[in-house]
PDB file of N, CA and C in Angstrom:
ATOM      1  N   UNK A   1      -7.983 -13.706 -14.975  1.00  0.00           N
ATOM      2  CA  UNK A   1      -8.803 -14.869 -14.698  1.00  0.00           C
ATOM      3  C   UNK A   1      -8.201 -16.064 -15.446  1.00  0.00           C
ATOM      4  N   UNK A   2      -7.954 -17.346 -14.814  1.00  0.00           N
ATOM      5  CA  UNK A   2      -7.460 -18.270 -15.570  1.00  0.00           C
ATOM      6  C   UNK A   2      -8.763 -18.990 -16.281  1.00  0.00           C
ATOM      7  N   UNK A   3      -8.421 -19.778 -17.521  1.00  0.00           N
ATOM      8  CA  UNK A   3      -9.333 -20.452 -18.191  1.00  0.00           C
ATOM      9  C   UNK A   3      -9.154 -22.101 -17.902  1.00  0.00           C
ATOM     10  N   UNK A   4     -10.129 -22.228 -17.876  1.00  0.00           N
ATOM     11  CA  UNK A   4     -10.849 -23.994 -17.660  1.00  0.00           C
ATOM     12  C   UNK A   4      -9.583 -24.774 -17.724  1.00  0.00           C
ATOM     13  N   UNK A   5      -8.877 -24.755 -19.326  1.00  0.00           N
ATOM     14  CA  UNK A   5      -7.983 -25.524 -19.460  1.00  0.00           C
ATOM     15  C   UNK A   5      -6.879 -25.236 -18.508  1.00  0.00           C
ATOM     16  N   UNK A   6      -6.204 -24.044 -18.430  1.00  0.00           N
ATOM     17  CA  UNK A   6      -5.379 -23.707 -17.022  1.00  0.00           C
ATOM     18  C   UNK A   6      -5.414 -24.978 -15.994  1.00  0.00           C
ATOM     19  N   UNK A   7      -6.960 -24.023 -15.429  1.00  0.00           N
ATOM     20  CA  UNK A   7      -7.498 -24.786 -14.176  1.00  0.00           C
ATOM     21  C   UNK A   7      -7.199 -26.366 -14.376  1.00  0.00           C
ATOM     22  N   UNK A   8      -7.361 -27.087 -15.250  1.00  0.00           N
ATOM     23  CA  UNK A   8      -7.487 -28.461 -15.536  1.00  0.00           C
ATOM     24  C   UNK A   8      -6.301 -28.828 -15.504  1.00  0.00           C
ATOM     25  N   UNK A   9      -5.489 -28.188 -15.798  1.00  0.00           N
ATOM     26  CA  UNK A   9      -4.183 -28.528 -15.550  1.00  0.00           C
ATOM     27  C   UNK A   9      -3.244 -28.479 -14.751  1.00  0.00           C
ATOM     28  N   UNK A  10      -3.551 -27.659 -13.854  1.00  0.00           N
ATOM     29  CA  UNK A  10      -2.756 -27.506 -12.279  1.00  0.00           C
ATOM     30  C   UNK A  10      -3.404 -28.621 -11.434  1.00  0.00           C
ATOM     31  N   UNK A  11      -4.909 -29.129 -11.586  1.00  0.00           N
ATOM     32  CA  UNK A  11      -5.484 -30.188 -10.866  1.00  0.00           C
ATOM     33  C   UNK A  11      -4.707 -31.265 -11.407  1.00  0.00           C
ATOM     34  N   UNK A  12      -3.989 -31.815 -12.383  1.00  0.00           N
ATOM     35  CA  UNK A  12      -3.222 -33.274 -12.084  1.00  0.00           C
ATOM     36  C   UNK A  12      -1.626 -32.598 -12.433  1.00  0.00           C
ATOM     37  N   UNK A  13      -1.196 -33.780 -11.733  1.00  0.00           N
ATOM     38  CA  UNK A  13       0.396 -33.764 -11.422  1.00  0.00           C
ATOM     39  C   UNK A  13       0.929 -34.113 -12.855  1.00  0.00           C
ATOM     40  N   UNK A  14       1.916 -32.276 -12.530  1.00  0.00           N
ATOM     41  CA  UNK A  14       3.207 -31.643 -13.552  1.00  0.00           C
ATOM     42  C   UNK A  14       4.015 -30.961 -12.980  1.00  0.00           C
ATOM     43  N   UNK A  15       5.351 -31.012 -13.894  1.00  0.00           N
ATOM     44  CA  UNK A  15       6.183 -30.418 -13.141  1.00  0.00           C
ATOM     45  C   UNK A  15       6.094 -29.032 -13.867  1.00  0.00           C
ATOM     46  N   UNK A  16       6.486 -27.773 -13.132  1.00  0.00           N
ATOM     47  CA  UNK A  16       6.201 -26.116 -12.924  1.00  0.00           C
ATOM     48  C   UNK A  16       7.405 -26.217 -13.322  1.00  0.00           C
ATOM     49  N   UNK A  17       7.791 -25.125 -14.130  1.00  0.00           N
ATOM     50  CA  UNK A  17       9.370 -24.327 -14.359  1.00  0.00           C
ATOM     51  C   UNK A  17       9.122 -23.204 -13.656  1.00  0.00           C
ATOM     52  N   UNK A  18       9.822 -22.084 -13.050  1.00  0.00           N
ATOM     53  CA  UNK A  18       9.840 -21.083 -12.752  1.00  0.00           C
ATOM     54  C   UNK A  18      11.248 -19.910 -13.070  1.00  0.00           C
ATOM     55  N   UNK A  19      10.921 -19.515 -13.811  1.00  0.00           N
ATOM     56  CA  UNK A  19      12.537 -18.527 -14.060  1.00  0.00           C
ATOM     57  C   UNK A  19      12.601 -17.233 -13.612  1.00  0.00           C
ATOM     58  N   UNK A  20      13.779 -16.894 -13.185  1.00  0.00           N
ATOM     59  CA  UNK A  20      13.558 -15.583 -12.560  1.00  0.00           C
ATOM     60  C   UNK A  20      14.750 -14.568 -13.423  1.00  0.00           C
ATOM     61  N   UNK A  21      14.882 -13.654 -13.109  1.00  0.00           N
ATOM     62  CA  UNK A  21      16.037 -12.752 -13.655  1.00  0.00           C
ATOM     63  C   UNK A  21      15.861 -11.635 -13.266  1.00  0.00           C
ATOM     64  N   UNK A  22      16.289 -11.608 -11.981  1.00  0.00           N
ATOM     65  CA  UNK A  22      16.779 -10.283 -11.038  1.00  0.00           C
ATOM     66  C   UNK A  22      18.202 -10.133 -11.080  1.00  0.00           C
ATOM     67  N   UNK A  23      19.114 -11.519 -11.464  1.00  0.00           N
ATOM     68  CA  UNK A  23      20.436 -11.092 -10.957  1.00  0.00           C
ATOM     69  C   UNK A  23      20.914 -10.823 -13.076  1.00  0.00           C
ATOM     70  N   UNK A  24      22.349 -11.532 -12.604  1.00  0.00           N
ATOM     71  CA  UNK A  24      22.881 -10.985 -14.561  1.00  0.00           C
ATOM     72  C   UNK A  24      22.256 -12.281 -15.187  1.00  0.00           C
ATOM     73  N   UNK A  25      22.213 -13.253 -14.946  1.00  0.00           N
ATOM     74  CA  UNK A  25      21.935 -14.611 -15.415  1.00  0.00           C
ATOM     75  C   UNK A  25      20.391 -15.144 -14.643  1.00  0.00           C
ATOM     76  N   UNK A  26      19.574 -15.828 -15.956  1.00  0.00           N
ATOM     77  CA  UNK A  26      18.250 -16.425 -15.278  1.00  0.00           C
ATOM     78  C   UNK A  26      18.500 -17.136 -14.238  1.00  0.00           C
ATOM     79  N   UNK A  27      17.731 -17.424 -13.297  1.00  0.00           N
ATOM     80  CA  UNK A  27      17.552 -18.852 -12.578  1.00  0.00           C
ATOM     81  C   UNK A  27      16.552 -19.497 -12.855  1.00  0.00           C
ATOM     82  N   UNK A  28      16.865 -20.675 -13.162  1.00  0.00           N
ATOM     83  CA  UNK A  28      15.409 -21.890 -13.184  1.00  0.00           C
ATOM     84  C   UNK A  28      15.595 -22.798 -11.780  1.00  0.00           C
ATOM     85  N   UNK A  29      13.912 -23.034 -11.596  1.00  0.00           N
ATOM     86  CA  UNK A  29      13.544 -23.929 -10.658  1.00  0.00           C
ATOM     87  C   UNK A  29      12.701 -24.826 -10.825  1.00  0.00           C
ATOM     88  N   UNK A  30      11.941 -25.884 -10.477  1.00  0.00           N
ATOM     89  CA  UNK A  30      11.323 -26.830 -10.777  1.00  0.00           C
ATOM     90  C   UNK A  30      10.646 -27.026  -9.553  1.00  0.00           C
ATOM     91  N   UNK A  31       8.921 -27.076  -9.502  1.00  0.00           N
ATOM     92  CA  UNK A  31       8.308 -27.542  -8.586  1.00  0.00           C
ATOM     93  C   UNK A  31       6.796 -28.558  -9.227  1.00  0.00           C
ATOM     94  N   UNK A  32       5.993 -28.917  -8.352  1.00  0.00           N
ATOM     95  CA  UNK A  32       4.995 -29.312  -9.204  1.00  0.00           C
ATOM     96  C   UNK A  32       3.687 -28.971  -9.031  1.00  0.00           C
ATOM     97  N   UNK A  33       3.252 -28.919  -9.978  1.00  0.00           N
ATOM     98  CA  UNK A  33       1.653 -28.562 -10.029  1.00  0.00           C
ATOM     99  C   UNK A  33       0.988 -29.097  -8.567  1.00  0.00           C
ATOM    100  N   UNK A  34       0.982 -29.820  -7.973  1.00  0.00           N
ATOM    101  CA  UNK A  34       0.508 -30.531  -6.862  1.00  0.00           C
ATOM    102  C   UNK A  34       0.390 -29.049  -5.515  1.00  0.00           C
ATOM    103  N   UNK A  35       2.040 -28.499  -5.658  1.00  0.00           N
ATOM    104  CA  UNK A  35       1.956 -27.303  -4.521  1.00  0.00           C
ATOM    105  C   UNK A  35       1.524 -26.140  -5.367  1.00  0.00           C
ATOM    106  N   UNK A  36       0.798 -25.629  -6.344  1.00  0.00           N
ATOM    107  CA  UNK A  36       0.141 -24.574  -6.587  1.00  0.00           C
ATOM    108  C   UNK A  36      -1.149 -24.131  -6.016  1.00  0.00           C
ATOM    109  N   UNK A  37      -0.917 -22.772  -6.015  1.00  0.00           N
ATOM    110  CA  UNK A  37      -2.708 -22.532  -5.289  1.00  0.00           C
ATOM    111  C   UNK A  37      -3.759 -22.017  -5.993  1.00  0.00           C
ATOM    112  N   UNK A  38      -4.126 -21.609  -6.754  1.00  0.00           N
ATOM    113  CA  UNK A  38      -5.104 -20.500  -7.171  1.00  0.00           C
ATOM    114  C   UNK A  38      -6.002 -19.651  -6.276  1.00  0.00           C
ATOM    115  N   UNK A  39      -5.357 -18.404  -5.907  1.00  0.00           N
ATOM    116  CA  UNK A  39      -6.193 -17.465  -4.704  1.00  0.00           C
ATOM    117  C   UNK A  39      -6.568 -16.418  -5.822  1.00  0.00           C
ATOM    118  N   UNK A  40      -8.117 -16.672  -5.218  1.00  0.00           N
ATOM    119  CA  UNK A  40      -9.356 -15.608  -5.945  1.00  0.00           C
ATOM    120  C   UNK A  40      -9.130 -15.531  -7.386  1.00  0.00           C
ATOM    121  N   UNK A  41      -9.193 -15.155  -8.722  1.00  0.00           N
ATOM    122  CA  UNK A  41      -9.685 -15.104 -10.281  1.00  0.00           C
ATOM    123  C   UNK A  41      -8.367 -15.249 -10.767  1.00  0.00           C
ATOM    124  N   UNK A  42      -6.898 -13.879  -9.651  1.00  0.00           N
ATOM    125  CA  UNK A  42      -6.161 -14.145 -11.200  1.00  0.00           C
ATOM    126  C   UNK A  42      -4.530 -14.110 -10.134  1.00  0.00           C
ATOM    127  N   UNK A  43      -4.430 -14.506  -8.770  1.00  0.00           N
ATOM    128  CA  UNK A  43      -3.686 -14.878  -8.131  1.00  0.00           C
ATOM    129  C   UNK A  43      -3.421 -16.487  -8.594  1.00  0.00           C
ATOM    130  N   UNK A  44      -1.883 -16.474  -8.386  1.00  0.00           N
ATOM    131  CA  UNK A  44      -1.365 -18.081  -8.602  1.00  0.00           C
ATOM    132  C   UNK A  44      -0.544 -17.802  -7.155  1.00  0.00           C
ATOM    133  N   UNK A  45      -0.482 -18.992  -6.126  1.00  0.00           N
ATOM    134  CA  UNK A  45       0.356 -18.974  -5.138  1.00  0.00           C
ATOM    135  C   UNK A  45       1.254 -20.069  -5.203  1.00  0.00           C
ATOM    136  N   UNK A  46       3.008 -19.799  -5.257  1.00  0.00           N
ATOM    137  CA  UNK A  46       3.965 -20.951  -5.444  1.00  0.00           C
ATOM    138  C   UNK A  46       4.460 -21.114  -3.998  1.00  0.00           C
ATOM    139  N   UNK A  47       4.620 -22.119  -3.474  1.00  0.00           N
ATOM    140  CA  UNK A  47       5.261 -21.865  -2.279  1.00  0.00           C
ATOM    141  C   UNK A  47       7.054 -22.385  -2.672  1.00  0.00           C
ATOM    142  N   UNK A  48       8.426 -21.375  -2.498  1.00  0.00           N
ATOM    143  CA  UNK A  48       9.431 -21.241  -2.982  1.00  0.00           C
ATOM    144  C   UNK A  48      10.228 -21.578  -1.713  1.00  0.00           C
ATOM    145  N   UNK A  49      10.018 -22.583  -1.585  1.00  0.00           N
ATOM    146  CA  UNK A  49      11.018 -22.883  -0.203  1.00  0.00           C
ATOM    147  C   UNK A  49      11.986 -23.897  -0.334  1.00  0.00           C
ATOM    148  N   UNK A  50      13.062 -22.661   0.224  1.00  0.00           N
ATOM    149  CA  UNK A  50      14.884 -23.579  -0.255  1.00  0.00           C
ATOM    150  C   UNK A  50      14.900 -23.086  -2.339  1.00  0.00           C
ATOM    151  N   UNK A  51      14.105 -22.410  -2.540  1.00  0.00           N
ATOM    152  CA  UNK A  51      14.663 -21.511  -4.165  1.00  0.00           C
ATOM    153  C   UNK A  51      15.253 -20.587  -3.768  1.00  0.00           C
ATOM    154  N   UNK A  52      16.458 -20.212  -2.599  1.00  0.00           N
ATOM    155  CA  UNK A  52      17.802 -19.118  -2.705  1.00  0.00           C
ATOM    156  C   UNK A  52      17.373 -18.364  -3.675  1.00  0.00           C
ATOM    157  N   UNK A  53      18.158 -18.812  -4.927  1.00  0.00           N
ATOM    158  CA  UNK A  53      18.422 -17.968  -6.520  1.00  0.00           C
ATOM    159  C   UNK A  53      16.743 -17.532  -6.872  1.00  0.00           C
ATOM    160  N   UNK A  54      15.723 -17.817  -6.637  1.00  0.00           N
ATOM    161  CA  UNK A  54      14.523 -17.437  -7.258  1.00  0.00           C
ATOM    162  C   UNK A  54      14.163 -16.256  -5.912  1.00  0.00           C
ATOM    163  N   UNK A  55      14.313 -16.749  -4.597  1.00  0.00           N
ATOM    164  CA  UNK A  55      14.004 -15.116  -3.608  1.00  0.00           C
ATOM    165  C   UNK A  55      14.774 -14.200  -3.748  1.00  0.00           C
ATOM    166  N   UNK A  56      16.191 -14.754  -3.918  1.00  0.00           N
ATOM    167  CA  UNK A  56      17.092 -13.341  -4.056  1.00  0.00           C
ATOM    168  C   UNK A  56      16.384 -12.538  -5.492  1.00  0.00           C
ATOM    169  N   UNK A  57      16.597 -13.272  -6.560  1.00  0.00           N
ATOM    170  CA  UNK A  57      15.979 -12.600  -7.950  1.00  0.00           C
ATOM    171  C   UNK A  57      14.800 -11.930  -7.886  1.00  0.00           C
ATOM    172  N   UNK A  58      13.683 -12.307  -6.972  1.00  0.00           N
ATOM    173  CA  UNK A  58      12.333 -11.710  -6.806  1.00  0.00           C
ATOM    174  C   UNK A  58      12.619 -10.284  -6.001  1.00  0.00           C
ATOM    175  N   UNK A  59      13.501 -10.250  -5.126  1.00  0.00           N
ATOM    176  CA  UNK A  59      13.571  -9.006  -4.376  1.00  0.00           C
ATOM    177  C   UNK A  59      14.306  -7.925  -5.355  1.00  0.00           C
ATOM    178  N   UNK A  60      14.578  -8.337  -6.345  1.00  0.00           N
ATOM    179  CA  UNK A  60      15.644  -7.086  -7.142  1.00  0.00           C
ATOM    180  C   UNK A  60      13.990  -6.923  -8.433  1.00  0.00           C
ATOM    181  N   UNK A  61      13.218  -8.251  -8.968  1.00  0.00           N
ATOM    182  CA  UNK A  61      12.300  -7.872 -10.122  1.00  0.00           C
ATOM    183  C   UNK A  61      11.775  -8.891  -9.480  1.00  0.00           C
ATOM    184  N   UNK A  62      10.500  -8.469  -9.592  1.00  0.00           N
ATOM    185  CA  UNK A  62       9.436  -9.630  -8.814  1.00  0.00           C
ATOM    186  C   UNK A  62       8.625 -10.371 -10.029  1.00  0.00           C
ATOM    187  N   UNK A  63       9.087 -10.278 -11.087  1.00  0.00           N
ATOM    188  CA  UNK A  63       8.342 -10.745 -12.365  1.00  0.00           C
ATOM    189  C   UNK A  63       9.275 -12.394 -12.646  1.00  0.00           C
ATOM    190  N   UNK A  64       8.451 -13.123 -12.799  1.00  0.00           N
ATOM    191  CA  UNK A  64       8.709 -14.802 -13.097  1.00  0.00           C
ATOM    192  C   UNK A  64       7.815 -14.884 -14.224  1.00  0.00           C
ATOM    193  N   UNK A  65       8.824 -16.029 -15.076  1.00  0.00           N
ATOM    194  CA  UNK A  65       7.834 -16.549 -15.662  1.00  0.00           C
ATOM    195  C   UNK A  65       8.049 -18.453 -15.539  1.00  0.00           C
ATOM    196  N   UNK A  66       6.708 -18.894 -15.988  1.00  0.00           N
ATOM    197  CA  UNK A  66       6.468 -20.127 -15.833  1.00  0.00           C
ATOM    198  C   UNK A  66       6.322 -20.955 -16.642  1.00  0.00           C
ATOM    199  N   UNK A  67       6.422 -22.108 -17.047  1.00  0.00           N
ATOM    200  CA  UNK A  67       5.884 -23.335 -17.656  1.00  0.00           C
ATOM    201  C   UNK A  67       5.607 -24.363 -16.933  1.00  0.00           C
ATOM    202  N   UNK A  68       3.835 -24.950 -17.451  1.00  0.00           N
ATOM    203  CA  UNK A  68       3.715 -25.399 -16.449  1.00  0.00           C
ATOM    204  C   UNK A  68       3.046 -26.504 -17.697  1.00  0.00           C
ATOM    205  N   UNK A  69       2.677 -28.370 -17.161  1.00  0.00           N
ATOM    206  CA  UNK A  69       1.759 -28.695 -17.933  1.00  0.00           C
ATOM    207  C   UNK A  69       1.426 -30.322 -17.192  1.00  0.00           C
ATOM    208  N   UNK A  70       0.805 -31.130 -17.660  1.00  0.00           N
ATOM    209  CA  UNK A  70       0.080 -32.273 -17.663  1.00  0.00           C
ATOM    210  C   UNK A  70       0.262 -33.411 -18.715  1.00  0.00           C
ATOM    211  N   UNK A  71       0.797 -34.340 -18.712  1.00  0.00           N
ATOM    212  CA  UNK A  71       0.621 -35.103 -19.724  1.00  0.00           C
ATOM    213  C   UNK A  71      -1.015 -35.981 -19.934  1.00  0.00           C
ATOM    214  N   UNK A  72      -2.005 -35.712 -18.655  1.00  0.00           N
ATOM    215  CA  UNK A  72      -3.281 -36.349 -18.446  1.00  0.00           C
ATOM    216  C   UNK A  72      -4.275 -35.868 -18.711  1.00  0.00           C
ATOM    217  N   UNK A  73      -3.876 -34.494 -19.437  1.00  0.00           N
ATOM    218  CA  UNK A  73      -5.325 -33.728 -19.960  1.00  0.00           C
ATOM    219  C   UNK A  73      -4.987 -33.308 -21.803  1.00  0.00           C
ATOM    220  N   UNK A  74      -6.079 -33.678 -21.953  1.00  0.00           N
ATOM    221  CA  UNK A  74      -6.497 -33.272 -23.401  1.00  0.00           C
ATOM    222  C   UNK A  74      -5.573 -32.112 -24.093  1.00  0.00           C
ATOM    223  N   UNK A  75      -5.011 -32.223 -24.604  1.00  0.00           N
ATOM    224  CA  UNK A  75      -4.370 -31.170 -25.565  1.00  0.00           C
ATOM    225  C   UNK A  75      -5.300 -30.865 -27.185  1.00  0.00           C
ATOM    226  N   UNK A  76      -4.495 -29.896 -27.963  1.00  0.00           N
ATOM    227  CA  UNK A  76      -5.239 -29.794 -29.372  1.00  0.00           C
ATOM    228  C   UNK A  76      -5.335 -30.658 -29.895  1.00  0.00           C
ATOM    229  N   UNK A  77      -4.404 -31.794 -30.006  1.00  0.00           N
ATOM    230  CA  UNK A  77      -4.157 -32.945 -30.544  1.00  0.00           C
ATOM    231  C   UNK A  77      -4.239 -34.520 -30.002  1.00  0.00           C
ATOM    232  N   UNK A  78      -3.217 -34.474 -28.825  1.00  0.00           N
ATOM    233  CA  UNK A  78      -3.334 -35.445 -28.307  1.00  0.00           C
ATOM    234  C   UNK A  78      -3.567 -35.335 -26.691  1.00  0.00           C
ATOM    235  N   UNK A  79      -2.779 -36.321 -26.070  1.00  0.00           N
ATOM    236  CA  UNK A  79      -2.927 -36.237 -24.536  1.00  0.00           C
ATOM    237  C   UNK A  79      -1.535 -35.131 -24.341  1.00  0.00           C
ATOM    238  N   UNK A  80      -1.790 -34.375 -23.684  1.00  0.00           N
ATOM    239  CA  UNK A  80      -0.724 -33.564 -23.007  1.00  0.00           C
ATOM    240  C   UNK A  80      -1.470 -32.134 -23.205  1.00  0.00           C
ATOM    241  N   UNK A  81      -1.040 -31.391 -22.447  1.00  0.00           N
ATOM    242  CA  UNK A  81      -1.242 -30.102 -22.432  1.00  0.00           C
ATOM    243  C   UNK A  81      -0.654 -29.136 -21.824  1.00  0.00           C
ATOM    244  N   UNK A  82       0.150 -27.723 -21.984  1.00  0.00           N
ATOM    245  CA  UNK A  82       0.652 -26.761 -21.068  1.00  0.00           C
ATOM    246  C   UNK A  82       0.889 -25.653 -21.102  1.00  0.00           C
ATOM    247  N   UNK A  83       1.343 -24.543 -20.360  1.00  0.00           N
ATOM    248  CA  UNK A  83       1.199 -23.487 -20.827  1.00  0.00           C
ATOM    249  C   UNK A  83       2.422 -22.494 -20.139  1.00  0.00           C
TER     250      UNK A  83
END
């Protein structure tokens, strides 16, 4: 299940990292918070179109990881926030 702050943060525009490592070397990609989906509690949907290096890598390990964030929402400290 994602938490509030999550949620709060995919609602304004950031840019997404996405890394993959199916092949010998990571791939990074860059998309933005704007095309994310949240389907049902603990689904995230990316749509990866024209990421080559991130489908090929998903078909060998389907595990990604992400950074994602907002400079327009509240952080611990100041404005920014991400995760």
């Amino acid at each position: 299940m994602f938490d509030e702050k999550f949620l709060e943060v995919i609602s304004h525009e950031g840019v997404v990292a996405i890394v993959s490592g199916g092949g010998s070397d990571p791939h990074v990609v860059n998309t933005w918070n704007s095309y994310l989906t949240v389907a049902g509690h603990n689904k995230l949907l990316i749509p990866a179109a024209g990421m080559r290096s991130i489908q090929k890598d998903v078909e060998l390990n389907n595990r990604v990881q992400l950074t994602l964030g907002s400079r327009e929402v509240q952080g611990l400290r100041s404005m920014g926030a991400g995760f």
